[in-house]
Protein backbone atom coordinates (compact mmCIF):
# COMPACT_ATOMS: atom_id res chain seq x y z
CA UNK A 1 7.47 3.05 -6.10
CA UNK A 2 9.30 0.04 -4.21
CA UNK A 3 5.83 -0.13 -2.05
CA UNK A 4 7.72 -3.71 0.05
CA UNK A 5 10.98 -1.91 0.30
CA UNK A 6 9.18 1.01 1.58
CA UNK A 7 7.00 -1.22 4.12
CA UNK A 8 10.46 -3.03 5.30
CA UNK A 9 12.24 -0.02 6.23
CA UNK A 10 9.28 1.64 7.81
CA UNK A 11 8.42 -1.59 10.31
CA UNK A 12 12.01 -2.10 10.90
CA UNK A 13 12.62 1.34 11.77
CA UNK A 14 9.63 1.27 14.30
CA UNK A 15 10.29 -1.90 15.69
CA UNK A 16 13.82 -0.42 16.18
CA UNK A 17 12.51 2.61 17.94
CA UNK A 18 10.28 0.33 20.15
CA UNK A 19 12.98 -1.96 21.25
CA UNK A 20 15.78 0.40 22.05
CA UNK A 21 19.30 1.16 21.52
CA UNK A 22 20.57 -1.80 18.95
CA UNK A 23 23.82 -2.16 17.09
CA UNK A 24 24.13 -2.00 13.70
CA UNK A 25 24.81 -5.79 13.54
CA UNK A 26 21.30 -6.43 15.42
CA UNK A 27 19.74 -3.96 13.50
CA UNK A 28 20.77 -5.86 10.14
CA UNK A 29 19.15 -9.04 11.41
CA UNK A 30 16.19 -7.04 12.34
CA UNK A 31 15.59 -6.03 8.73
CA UNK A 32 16.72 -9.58 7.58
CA UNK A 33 13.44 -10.92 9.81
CA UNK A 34 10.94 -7.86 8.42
CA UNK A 35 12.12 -7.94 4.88
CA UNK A 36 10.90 -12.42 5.57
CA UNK A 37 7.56 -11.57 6.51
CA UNK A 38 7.04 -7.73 7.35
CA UNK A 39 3.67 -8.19 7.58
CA UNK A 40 4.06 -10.37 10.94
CA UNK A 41 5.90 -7.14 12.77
CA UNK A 42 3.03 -4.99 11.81
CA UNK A 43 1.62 -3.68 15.13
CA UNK A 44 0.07 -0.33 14.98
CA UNK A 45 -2.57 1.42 12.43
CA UNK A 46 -0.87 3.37 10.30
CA UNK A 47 1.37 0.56 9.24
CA UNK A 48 -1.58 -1.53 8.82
CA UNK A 49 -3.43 0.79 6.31
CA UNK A 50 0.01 1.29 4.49
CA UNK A 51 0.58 -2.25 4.15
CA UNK A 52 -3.10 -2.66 2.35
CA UNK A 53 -2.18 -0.17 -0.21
CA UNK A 54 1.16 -2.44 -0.65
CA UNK A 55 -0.63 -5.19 -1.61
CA UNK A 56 -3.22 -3.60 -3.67
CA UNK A 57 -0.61 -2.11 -6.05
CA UNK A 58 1.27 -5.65 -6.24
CA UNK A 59 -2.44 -6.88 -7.47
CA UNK A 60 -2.99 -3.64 -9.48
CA UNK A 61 0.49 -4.65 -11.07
CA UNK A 62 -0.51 -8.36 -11.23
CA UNK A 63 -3.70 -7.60 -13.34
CA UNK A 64 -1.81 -5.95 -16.18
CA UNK A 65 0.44 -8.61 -17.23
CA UNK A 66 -2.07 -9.92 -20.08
CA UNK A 67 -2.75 -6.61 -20.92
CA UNK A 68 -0.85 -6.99 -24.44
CA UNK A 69 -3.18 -9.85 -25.11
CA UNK A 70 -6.89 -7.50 -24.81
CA UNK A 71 -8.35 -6.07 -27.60
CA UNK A 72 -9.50 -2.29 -27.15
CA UNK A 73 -12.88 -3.00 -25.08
CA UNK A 74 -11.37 -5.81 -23.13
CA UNK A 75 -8.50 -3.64 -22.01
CA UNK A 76 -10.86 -0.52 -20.95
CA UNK A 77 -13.06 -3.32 -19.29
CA UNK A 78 -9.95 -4.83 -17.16
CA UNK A 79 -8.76 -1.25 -17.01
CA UNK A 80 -11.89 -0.47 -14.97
CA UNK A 81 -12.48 -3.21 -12.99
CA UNK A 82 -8.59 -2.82 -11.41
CA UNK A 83 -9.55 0.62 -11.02
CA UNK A 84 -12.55 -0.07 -8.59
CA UNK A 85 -10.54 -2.84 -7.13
CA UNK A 86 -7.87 -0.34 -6.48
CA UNK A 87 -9.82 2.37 -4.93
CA UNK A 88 -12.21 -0.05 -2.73
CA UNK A 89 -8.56 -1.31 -1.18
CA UNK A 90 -7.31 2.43 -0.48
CA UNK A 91 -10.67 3.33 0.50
CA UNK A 92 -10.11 0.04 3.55
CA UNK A 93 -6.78 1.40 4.23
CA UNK A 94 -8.01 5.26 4.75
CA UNK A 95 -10.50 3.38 7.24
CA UNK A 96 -8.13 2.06 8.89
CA UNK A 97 -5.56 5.55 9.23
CA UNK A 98 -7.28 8.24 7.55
CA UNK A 99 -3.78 10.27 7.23
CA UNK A 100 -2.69 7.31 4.99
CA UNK A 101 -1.55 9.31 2.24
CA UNK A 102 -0.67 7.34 -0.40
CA UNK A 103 -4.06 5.57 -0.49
CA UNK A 104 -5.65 8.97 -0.81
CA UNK A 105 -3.45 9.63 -3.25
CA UNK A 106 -4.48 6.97 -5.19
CA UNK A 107 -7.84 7.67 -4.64
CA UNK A 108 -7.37 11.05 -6.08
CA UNK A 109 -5.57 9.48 -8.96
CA UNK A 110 -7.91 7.17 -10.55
CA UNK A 111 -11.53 8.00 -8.95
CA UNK A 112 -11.90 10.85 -11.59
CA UNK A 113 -10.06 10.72 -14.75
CA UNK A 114 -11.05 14.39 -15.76
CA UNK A 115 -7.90 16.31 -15.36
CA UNK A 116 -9.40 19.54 -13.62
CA UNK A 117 -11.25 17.20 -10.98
CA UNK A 118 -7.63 15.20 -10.07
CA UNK A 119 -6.15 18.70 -10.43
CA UNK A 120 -8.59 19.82 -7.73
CA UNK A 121 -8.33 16.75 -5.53
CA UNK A 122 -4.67 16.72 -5.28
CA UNK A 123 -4.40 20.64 -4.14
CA UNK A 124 -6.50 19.64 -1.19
CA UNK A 125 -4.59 16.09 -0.50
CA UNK A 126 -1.20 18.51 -0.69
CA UNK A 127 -2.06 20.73 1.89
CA UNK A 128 -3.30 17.99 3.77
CA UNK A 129 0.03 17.15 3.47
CA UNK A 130 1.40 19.71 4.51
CA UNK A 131 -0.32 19.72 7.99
CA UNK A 132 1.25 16.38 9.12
CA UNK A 133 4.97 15.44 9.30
CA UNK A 134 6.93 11.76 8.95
CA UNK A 135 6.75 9.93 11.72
CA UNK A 136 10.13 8.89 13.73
CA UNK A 137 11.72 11.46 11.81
CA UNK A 138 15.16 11.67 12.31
CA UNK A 139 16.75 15.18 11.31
CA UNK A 140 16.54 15.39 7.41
CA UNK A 141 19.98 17.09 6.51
CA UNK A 142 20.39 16.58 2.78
CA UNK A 143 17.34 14.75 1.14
CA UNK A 144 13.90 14.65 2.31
CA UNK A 145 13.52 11.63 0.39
CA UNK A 146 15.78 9.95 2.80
CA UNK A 147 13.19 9.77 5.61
CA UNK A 148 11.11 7.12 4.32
CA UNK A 149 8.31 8.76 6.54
CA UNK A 150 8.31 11.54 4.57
CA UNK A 151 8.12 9.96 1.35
CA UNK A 152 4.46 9.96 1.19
CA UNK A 153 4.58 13.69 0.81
CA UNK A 154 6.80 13.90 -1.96
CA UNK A 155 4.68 11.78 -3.82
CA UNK A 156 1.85 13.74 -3.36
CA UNK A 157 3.64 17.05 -4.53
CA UNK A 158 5.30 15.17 -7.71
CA UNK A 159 1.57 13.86 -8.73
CA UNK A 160 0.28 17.64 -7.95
CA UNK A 161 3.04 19.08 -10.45
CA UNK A 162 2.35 17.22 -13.30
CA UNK A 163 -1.16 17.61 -12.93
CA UNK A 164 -0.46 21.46 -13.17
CA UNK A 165 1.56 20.31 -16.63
CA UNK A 166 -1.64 18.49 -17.62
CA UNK A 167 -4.23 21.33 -16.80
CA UNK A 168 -1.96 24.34 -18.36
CA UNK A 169 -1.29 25.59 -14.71
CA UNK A 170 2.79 25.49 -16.05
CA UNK A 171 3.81 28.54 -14.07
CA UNK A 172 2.67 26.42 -10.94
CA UNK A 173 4.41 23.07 -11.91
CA UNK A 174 7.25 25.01 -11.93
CA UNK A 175 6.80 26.36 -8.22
CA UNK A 176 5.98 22.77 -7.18
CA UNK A 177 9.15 21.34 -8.62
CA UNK A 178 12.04 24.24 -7.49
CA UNK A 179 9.84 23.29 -4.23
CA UNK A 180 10.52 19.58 -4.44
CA UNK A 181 14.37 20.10 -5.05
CA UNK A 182 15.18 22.62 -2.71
CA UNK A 183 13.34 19.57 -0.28
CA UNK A 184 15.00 16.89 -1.86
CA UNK A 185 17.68 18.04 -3.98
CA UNK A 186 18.80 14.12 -5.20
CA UNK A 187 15.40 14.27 -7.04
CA UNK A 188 14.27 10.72 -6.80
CA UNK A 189 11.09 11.80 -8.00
CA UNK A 190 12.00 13.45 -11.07
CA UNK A 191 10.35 16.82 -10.54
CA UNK A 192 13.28 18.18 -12.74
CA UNK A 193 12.10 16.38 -15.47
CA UNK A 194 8.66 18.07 -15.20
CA UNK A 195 9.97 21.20 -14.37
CA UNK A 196 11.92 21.15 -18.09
CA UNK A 197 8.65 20.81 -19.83
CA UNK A 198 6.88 23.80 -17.90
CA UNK A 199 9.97 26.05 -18.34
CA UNK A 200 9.82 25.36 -21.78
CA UNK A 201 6.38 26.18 -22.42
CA UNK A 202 6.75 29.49 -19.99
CA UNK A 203 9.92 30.31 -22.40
CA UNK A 204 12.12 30.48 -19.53
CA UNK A 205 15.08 30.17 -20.97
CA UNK A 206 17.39 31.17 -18.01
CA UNK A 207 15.22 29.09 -15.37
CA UNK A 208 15.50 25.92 -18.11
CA UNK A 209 19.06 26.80 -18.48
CA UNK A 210 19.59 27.17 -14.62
CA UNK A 211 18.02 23.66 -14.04
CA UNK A 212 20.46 22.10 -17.07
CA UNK A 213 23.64 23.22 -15.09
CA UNK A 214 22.05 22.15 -12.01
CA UNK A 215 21.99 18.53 -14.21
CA UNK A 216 25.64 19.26 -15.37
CA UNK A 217 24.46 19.37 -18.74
CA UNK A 218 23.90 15.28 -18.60
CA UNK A 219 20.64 15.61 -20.72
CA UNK A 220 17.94 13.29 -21.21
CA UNK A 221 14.82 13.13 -23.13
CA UNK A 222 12.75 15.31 -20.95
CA UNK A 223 15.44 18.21 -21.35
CA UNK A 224 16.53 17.48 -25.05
CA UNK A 225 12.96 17.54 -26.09
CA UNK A 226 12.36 20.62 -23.81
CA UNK A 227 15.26 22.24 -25.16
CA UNK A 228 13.71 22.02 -28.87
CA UNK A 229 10.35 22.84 -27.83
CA UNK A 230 11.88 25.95 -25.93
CA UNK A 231 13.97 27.13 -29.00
CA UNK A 232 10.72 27.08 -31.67
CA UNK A 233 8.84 28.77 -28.97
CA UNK A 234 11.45 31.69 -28.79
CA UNK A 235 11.18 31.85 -32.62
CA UNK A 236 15.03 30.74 -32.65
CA UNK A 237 14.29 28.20 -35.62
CA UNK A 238 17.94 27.17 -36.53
CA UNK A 239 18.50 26.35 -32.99
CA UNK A 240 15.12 24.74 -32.35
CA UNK A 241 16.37 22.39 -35.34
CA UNK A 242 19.66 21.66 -34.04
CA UNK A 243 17.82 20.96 -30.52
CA UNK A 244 15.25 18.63 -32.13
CA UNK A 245 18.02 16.34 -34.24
CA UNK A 246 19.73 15.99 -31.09
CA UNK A 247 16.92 14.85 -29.38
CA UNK A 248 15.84 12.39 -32.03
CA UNK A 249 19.83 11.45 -32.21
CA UNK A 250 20.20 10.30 -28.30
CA UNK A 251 16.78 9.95 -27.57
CA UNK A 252 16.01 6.10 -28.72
CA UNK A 253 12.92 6.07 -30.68
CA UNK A 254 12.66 10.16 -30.70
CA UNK A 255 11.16 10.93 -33.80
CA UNK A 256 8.99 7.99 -33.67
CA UNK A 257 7.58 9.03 -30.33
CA UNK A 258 7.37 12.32 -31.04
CA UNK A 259 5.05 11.56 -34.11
CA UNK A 260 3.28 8.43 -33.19
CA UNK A 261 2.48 8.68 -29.81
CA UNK A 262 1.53 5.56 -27.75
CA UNK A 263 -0.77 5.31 -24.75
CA UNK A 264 0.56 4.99 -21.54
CA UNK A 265 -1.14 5.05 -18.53
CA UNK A 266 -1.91 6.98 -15.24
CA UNK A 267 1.15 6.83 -12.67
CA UNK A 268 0.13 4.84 -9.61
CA UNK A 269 1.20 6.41 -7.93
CA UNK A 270 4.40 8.04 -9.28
CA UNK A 271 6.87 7.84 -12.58
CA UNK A 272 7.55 3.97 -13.45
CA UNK A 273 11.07 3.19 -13.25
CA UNK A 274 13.29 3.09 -16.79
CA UNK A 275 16.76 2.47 -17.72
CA UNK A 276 18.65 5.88 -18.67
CA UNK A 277 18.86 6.47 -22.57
CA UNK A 278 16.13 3.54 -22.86
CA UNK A 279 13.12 3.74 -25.32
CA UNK A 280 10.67 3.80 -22.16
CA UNK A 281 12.72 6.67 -21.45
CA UNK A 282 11.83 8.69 -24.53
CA UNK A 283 8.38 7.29 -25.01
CA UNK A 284 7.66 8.53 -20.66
CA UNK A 285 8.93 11.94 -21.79
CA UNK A 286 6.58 12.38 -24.84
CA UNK A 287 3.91 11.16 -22.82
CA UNK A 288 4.54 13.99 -20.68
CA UNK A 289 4.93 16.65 -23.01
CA UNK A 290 2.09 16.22 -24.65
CA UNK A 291 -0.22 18.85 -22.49
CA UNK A 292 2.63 21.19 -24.04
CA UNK A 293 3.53 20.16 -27.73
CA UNK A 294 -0.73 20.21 -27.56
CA UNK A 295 -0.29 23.99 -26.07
CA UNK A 296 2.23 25.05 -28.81
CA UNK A 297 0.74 25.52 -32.12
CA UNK A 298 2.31 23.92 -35.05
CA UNK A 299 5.34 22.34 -32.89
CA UNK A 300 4.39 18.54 -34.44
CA UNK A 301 3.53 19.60 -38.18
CA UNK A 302 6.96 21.85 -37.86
CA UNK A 303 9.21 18.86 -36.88
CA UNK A 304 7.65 16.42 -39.16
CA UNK A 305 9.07 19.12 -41.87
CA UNK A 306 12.32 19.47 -40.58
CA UNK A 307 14.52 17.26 -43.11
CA UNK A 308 15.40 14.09 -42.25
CA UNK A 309 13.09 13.97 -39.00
CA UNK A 310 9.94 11.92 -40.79
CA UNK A 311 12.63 9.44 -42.32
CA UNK A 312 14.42 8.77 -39.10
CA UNK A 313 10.47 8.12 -37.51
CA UNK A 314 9.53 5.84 -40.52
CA UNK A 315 12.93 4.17 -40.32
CA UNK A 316 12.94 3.03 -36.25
CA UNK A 317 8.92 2.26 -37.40
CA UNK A 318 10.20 -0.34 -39.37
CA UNK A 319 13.25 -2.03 -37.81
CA UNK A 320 11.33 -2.53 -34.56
CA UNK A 321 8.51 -4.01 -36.31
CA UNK A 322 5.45 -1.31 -35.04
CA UNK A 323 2.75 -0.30 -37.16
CA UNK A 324 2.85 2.88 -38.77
CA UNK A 325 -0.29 5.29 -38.69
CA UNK A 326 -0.58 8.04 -41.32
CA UNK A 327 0.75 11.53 -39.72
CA UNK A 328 -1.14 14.84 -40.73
């Protein structure tokens, strides 16, 4: 989330509204002066409570840079304390405009790490959602996600589908995501990506390969890993092992991933950008699946047998210099 791009174009656009009919050219120098100091056009609540919950992820994000240099209880101890700091700041903003949705959101991220209980929290933030609509909204005639007003909601809806993933609810993650494109069919959320892992584990093979053509076939690691995961499931076995080497062939770091997984943490309060075909790509998409490889009996031990896949894990171990734990 570009929280101070976001900010920008929502004080600009009101500040637009409020002063009339402008050119394009005066317009441009409006968002020149708001992008210098947006915080000095702020003029009404709910861009007040919104721009709290901008600075308190630019903190949050600030607070994690020595992360790397923490041992195990110094990191959970940092980890909690930016937690609290996190929530007390939303919790200020909701004061402020209780419809602020991305600081309940937030709220309903991190104030209880049991899945179930976030599961439960952000069903009742969606339909909350649901009841309100973007402010200023001009007509939306492609992408939802175009209306920075509306943007909010979207989040909220992305967060509640991979919770479904996490909590085994995969026939619903699937209803929240065809949701989410038919709303905003340019996906900048990534509910596609989601939406590969619960069709695999459903076995939907034409819904999976419905939502490949809708990619053109481009790939990445949420569908190549999908794609394997969906072909074992089906009890196609030469295919499932064609589908996994491909996935640990354009997938950087595949097998690795796949069989040493690393911690990453709760999105706050969406998907963290990566470059296409990157390692964070591949290590994002494992993190992901792993409510469904856990779900699928056998899936890990079976690709650690599948020649060549073990070697290829030990191998990018190695020349990247990480540690290698003992697989079972």
């Amino acid at each position: 989330m570009n929280a101070r791009k976001e900010l920008v174009d929502r004080v600009a656009l009101k500040r637009r509204q409020k002063i009339g009919t402008l050119s394009d050219e005066a317009f441009s120098e409006l968002e020149l002066a708001v992008r210098e100091d947006p915080f000095k056009f702020i003029d009404d609540d709910e861009e007040s409570a919104f721009a709290l919950v901008v600075q308190a992820l630019a903190r949050y994000d600030e607070s994690r840079r020595d992360d790397d240099l923490l041992d195990d209880e110094q990191f959970a101890q940092a980890r909690e304390q930016r937690f609290r700091a996190l929530v007390s700041s939303c919790q200020q903003a909701l004061a402020i405009d209780q419809n602020c949705l991305d600081a309940a959101l937030l709220v309903a991220l991190v104030g209880d790490e049991e899945q179930n209980a976030i599961f439960e929290n952000l069903c009742n933030l969606h339909a909350k959602s649901q009841e309100s609509e973007g402010r200023l909204a001009s007509p939306v005639t492609g992408d939802a996600w175009t209306n920075v007003f509306l943007r909010p909601q979207l989040r909220v809806q992305a967060a509640l589908s991979r919770a479904c993933i996490h909590t085994a609810r995969f026939r619903m993650a699937v209803d929240q995501c065809t949701s989410l494109l038919a709303t905003a069919p340019l996906d900048a959320l990534g509910a596609r990506f989601t939406c590969a892992l619960a069709m695999a584990r459903l076995e939907d093979e034409d819904g999976f390969n419905w939502l490949d053509a809708r990619e053109s076939r481009r790939g990445n690691a949420w569908f190549h890993l999908s794609r394997a995961i969906l072909m074992y499931k089906l009890g196609r076995i030469p295919a499932a092992r064609r589908a996994l080497k491909g996935y640990d062939r354009l997938c950087v770091g595949g097998a690795y991933l796949l069989l040493q997984p690393v911690f990453v943490d709760i999105y706050l309060p969406d998907r963290p950008a990566f470059a296409p075909g990157s390692f964070e790509e591949t290590m994002l998409a494992v993190h992901e699946a792993d409510p469904v490889i856990a779900d699928v009996p056998d899936f890990a031990a079976w690709a650690c047998d599948v020649p060549g896949f073990l070697a290829s894990a030990q191998d990018f171990c190695a020349r990247n210099g990480f540690e290698w734990r003992d697989w079972e």
